[in-house]
C-alpha atoms as a PDB file:
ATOM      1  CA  UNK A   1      -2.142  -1.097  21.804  1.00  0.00           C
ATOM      2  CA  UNK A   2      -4.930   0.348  20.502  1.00  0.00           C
ATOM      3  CA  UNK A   3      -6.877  -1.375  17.309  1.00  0.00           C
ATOM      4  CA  UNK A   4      -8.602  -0.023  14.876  1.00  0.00           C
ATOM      5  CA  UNK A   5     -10.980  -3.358  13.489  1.00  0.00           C
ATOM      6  CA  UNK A   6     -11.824  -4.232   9.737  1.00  0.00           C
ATOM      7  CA  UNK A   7     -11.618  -1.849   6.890  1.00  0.00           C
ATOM      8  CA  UNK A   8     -10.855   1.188   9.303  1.00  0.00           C
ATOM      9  CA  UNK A   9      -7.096   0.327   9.539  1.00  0.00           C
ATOM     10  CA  UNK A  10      -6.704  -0.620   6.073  1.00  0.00           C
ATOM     11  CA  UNK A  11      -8.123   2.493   4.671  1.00  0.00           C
ATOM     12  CA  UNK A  12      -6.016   4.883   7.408  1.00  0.00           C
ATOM     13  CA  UNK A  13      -2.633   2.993   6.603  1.00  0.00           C
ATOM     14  CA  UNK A  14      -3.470   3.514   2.484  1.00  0.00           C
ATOM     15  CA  UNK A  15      -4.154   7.391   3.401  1.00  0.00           C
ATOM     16  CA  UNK A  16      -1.205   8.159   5.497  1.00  0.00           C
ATOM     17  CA  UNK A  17       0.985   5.894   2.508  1.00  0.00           C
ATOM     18  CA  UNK A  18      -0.290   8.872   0.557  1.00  0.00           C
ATOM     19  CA  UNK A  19       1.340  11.276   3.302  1.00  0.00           C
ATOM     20  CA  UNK A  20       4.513   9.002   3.217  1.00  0.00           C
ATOM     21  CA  UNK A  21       4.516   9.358  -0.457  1.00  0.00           C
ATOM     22  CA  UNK A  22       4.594  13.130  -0.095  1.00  0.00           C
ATOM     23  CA  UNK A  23       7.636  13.483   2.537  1.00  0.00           C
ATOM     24  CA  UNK A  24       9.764  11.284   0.597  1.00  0.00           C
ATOM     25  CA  UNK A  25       9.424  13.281  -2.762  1.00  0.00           C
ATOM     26  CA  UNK A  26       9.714  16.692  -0.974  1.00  0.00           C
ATOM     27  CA  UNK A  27      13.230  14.929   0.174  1.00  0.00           C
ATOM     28  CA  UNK A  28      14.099  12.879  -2.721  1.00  0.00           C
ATOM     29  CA  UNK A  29      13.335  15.585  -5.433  1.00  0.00           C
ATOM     30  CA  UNK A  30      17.164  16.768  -6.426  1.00  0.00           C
ATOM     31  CA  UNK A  31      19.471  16.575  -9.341  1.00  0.00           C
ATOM     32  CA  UNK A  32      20.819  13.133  -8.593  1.00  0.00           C
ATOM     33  CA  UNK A  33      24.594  12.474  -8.702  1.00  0.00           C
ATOM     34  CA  UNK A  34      25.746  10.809  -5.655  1.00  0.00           C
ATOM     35  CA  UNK A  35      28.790  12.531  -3.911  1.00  0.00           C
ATOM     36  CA  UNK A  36      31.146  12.049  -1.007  1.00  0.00           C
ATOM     37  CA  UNK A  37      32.416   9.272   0.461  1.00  0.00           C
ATOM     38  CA  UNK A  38      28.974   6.874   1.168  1.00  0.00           C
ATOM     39  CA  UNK A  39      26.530   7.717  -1.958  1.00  0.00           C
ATOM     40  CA  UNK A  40      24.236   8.980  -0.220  1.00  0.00           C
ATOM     41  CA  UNK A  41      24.554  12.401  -0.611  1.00  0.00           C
ATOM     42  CA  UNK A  42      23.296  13.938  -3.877  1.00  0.00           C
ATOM     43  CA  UNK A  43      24.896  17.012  -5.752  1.00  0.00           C
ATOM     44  CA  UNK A  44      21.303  18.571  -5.932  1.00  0.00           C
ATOM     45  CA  UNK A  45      20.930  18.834  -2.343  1.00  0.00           C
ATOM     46  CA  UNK A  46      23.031  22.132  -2.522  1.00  0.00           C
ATOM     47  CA  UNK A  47      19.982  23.845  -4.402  1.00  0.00           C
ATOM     48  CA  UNK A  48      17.322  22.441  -1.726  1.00  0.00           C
ATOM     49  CA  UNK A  49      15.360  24.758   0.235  1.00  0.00           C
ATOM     50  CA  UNK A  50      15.928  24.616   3.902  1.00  0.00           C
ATOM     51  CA  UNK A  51      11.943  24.209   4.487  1.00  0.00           C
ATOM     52  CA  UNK A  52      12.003  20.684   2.401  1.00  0.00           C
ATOM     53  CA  UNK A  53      13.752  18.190   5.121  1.00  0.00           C
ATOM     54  CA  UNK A  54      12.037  20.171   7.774  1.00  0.00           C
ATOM     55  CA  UNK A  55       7.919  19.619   6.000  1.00  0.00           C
ATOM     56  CA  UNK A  56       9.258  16.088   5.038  1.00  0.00           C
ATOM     57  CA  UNK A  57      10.326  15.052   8.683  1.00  0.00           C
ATOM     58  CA  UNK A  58       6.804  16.083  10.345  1.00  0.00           C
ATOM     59  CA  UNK A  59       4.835  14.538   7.439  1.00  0.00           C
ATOM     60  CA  UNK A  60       7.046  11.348   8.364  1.00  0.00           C
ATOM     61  CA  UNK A  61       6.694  11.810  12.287  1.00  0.00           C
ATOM     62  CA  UNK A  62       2.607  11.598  11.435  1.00  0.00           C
ATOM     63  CA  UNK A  63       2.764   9.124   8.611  1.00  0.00           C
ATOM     64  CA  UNK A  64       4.946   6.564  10.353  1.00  0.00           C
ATOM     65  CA  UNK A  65       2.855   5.567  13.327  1.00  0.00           C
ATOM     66  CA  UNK A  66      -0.383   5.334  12.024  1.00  0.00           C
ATOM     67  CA  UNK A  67       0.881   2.122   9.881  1.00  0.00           C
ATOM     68  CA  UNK A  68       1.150   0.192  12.676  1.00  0.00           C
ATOM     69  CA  UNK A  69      -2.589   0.051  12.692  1.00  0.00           C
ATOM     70  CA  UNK A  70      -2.761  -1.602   9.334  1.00  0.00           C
ATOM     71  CA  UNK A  71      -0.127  -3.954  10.322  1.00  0.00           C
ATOM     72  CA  UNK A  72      -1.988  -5.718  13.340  1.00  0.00           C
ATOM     73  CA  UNK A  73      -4.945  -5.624  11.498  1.00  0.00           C
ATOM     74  CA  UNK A  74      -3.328  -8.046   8.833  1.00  0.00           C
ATOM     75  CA  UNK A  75      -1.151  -9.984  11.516  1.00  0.00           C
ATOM     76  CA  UNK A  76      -4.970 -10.157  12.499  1.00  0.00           C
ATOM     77  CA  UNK A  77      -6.421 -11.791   9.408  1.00  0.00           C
ATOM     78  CA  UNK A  78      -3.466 -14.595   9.030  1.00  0.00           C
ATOM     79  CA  UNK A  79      -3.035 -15.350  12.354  1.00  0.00           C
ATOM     80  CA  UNK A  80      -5.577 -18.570  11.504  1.00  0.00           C
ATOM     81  CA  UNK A  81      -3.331 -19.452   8.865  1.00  0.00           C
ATOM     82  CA  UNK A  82       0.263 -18.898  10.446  1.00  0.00           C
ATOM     83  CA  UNK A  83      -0.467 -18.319  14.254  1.00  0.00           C
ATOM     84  CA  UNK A  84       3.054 -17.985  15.052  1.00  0.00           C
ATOM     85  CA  UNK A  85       4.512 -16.561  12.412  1.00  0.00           C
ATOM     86  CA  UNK A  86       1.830 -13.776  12.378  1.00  0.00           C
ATOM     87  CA  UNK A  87       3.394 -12.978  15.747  1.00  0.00           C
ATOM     88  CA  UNK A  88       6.629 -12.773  15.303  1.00  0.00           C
ATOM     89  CA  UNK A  89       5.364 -10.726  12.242  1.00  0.00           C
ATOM     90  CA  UNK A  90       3.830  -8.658  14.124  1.00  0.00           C
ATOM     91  CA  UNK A  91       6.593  -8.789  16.774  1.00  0.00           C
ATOM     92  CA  UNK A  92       9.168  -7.627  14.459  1.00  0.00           C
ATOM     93  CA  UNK A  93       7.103  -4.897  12.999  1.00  0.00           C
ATOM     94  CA  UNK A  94       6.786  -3.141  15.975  1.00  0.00           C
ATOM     95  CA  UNK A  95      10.399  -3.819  16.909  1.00  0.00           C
ATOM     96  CA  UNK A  96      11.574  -1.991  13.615  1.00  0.00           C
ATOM     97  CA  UNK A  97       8.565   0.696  14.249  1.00  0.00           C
ATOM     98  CA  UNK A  98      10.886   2.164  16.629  1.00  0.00           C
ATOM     99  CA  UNK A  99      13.361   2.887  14.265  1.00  0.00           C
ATOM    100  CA  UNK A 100      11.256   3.664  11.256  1.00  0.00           C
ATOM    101  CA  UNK A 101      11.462   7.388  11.637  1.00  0.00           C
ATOM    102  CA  UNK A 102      15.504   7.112  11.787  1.00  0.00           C
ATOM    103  CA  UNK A 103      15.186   5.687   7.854  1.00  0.00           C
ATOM    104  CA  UNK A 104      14.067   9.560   7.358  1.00  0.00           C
ATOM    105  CA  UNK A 105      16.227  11.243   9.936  1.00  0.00           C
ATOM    106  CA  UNK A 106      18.971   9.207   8.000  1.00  0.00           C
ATOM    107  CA  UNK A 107      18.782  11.429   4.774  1.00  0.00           C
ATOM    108  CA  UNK A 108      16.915  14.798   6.407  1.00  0.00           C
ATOM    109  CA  UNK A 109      19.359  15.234   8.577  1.00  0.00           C
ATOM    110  CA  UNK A 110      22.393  14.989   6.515  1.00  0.00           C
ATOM    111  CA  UNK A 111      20.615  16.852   3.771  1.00  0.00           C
ATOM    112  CA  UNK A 112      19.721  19.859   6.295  1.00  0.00           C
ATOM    113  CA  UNK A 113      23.221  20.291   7.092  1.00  0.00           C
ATOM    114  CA  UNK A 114      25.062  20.392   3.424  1.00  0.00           C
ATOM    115  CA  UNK A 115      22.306  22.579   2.275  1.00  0.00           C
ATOM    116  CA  UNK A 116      22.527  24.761   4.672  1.00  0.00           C
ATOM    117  CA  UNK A 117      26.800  25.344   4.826  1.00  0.00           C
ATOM    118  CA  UNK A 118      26.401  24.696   0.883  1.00  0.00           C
ATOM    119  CA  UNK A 119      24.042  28.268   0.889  1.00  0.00           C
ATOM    120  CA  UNK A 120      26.079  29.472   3.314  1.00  0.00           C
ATOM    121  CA  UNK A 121      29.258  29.625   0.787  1.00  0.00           C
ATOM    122  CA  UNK A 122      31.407  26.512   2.243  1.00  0.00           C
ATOM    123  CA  UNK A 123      30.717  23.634   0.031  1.00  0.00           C
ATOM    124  CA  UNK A 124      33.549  21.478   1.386  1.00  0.00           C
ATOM    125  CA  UNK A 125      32.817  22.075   5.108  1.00  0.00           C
ATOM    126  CA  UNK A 126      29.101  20.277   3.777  1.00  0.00           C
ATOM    127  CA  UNK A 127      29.812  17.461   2.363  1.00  0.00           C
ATOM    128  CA  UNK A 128      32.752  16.600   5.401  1.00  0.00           C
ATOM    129  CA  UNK A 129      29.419  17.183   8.007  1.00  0.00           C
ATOM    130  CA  UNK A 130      26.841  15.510   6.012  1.00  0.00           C
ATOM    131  CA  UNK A 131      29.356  12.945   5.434  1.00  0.00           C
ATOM    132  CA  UNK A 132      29.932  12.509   8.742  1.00  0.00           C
ATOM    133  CA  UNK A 133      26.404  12.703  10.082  1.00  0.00           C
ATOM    134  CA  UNK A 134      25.660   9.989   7.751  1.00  0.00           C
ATOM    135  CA  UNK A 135      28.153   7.745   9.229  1.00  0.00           C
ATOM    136  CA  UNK A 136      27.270   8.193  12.376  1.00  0.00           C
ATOM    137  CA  UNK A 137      23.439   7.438  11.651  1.00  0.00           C
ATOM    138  CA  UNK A 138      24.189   4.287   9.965  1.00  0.00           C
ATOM    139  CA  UNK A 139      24.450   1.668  12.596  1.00  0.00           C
ATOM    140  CA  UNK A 140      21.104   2.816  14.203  1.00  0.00           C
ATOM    141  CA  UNK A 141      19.557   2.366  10.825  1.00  0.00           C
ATOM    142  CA  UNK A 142      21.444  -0.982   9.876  1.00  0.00           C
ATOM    143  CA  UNK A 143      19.514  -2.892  12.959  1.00  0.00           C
ATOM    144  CA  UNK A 144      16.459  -1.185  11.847  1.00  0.00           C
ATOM    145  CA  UNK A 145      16.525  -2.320   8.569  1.00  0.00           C
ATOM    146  CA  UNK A 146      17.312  -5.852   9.263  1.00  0.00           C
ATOM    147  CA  UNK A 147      14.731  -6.226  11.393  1.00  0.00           C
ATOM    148  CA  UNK A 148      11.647  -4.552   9.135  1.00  0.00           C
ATOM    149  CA  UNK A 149      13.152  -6.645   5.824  1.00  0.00           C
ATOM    150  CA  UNK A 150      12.620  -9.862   8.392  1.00  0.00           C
ATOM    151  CA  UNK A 151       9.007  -8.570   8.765  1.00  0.00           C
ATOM    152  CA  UNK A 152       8.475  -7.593   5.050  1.00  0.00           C
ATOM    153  CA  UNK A 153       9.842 -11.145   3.971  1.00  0.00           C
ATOM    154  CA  UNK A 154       7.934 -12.830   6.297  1.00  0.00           C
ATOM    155  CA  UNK A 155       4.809 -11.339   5.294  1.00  0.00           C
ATOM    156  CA  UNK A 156       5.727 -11.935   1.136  1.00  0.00           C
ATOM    157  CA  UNK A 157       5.900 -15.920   2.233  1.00  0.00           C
ATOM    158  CA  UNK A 158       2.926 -15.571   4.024  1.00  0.00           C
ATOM    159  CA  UNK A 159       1.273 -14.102   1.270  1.00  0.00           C
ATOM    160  CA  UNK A 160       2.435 -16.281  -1.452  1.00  0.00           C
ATOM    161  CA  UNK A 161       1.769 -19.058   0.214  1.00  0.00           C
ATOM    162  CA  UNK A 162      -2.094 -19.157  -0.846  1.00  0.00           C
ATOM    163  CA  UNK A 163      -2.996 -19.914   2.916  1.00  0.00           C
ATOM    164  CA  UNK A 164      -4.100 -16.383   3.964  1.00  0.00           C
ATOM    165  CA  UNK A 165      -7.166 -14.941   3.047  1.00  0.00           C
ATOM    166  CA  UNK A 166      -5.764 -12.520   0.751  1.00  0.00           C
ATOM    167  CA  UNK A 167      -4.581 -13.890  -3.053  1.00  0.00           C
ATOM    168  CA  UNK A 168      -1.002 -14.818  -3.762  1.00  0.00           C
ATOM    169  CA  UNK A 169      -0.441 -11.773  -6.419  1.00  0.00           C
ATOM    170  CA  UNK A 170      -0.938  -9.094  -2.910  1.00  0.00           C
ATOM    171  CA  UNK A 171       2.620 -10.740  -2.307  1.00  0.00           C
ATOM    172  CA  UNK A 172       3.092  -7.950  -5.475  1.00  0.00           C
ATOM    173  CA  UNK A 173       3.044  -5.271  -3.890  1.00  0.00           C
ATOM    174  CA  UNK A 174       6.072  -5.672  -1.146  1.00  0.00           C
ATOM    175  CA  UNK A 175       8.336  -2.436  -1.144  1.00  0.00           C
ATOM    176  CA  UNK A 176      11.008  -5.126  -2.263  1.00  0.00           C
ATOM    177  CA  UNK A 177       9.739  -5.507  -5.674  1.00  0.00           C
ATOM    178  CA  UNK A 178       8.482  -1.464  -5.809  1.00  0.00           C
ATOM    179  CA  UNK A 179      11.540  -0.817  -4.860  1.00  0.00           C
ATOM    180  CA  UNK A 180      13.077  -2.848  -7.666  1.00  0.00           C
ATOM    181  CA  UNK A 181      10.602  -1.233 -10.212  1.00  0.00           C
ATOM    182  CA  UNK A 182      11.094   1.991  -9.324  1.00  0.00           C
ATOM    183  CA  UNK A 183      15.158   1.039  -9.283  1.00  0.00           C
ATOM    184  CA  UNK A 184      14.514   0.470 -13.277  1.00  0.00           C
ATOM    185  CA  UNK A 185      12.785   3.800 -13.749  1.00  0.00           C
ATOM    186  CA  UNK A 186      15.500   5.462 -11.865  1.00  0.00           C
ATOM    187  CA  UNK A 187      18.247   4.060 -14.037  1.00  0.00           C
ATOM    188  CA  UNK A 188      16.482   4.528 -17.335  1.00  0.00           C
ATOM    189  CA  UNK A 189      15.994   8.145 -16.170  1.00  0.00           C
ATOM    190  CA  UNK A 190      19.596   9.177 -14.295  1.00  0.00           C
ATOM    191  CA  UNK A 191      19.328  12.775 -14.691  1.00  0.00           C
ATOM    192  CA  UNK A 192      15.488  12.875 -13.942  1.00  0.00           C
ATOM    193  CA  UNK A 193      14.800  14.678 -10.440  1.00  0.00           C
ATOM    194  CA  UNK A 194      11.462  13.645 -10.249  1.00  0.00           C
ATOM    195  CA  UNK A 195      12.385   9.500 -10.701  1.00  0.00           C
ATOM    196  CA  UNK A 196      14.721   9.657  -7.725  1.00  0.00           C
ATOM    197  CA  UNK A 197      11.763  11.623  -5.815  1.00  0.00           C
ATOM    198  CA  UNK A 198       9.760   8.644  -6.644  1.00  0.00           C
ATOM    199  CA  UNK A 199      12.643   6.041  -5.523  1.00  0.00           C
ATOM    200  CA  UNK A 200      13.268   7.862  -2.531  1.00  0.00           C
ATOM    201  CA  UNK A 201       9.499   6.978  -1.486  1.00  0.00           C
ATOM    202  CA  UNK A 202       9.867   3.269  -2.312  1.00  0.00           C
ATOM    203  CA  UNK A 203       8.429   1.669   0.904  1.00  0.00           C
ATOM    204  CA  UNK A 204       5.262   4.363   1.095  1.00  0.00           C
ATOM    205  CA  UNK A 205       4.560   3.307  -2.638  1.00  0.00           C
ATOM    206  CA  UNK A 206       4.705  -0.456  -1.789  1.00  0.00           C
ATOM    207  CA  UNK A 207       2.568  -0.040   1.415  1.00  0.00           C
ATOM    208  CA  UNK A 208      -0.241   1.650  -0.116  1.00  0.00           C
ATOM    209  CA  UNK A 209       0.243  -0.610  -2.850  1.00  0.00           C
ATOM    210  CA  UNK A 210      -0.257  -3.571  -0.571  1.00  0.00           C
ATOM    211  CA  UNK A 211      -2.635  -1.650   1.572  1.00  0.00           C
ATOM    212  CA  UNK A 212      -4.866  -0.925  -1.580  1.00  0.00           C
ATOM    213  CA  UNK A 213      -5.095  -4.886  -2.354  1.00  0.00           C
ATOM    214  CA  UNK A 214      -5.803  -6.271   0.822  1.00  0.00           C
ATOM    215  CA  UNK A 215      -8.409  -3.188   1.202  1.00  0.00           C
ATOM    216  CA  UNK A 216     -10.015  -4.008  -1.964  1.00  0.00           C
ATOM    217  CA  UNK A 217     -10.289  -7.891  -1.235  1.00  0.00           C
ATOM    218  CA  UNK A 218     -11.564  -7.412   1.691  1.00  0.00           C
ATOM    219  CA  UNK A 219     -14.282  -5.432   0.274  1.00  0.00           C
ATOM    220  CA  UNK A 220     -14.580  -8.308  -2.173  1.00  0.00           C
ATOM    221  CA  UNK A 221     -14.968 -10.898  -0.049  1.00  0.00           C
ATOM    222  CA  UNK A 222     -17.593  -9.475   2.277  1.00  0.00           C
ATOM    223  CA  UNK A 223     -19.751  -8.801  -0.728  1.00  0.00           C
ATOM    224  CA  UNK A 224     -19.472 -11.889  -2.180  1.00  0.00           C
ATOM    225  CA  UNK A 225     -20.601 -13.399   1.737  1.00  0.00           C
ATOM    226  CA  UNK A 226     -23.530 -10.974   1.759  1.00  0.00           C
ATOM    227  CA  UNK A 227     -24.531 -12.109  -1.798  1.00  0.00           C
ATOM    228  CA  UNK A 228     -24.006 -16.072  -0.595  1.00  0.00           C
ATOM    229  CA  UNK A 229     -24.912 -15.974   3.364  1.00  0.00           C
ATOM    230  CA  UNK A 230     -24.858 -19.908   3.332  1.00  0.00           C
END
C-alpha cells in the first residue's frame, strides 16, 4: 500500500472529510419522518431530485479511499506505544474499508428507487422497493459496521490512554460521540431538514474532527522540537 508520510496524509484525510461532509448532506437533506417498515426511509425522499444520490455516491466513491491514508499514518505514530494493537487497528480498518462505500450505497440506493417510482406517480410500489432494497443491503452492512466500530473503539482506548503521542481529549473527536452530538441537535430540531443533513454525515464530521487534532498537534509538537532541539 502506498503511504503518504507526516502531515501529507493528515491534511488529505481532513480535505476529503470535507468531501464526505458534502455527499452525506446532499443525501441526508429531506423532511425527516421515518416511514416503512425499517426507519430508514424518510417521507422527504419523495421530493428529492434524482441527481442528489447519484453526486453523493461519486463524492463518496472519491472521499472513501483516500482515508485510508490518514489511517496508517496514525496506526504509524502509536505503533511505539501499542505495537499490536496498532495492527490489528490498522488490520480492521482496512477490513471494514471494503465495505465503507456500502454504508452509502445503503441509503442512495434505496433513496434512488422511492424517488424515482414516488415522481413517477406510484408511491406504494416505492416504499415496498426501497423497503426491500434496504433489507437486502443490511447484512452486507451489519459485518461492515461491526468491524469499523472495533477499529473506531480501539483507536478511542488508544487515545485515551495518554500513551500515544497525541493528547487524551483527540479521543473527542470519535464519530461515536459526533454522532451522539449531532443525535441531540437532531432531536431538538425534528422537523429541521438541514439537522438530519448534518446527522446523516456523522462519521465525515468526526474524522475531520479527529483528523484536524492530530494535524494540529503534530504541527505543535514539531515546533516546539525545532524551538528545543536538545
Amino acid at each position: 500500500m502506498i503511504r503518504l508520510k507526516g502531515n501529507k496524509a493528515f491534511i488529505i484525510s481532513a480535505m476529503v472529510a470535507i468531501l464526505g461532509i458534502a455527499s452525506d448532506f446532499v443525501l441526508g437533506y429531506a423532511t425527516p419522518e421515518a416511514i416503512g417498515h425499517y426507519g430508514i426511509i424518510q417521507v422527504g425522499w419523495g421530493e428529492v431530485a434524482l441527481w442528489r444520490p447519484m453526486i453523493s455516491m461519486l463524492m463518496a466513491t472519491v472521499a472513501f479511499p483516500i482515508y485510508l491514508f490518514g489511517i496508517q499514518e496514525v496506526a504509524e505514530r502509536i505503533r511505539l506505544s501499542f505495537p499490536k494493537l496498532s495492527r490489528l487497528f490498522l488490520t480492521l480498518s482496512i477490513l471494514s474499508s471494503s465495505g465503507w462505500l456500502l454504508t452509502h450505497v445503503f441509503f442512495c440506493a434505496p433513496q434512488f428507487v422511492y424517488s424515482y417510482l414516488f415522481q413517477k406517480g406510484m408511491p406504494e410500489l416505492a416504499l415496498e422497493m426501497a423497503d426491500e432494497l434496504t433489507l437486502m443491503l443490511f447484512p452486507g452492512l451489519a459485518v461492515m459496521l461491526v468491524i469499523m466500530s472495533l477499529a473506531l473503539l480501539l483507536l478511542f482506548i488508544m487515545f485515551m490512554s495518554g500513551r500515544t503521542p497525541f493528547a487524551r481529549w483527540t479521543a473527542l473527536g470519535s464519530p461515536f460521540i459526533v454522532f451522539a452530538i449531532l443525535a441531540v441537535i437532531q432531536s431538538v430540531f425534528p422537523d429541521s431538514r438541514f439537522a438530519m443533513g448534518l446527522l446523516t454525515g456523522f462519521i465525515h464530521f468526526g474524522l475531520l474532527v479527529q483528523f484536524s487534532m492530530i494535524l494540529a498537534q503534530t504541527r505543535r509538537n514539531a515546533s516546539k522540537n525545532a524551538e528545543n532541539p536538545s
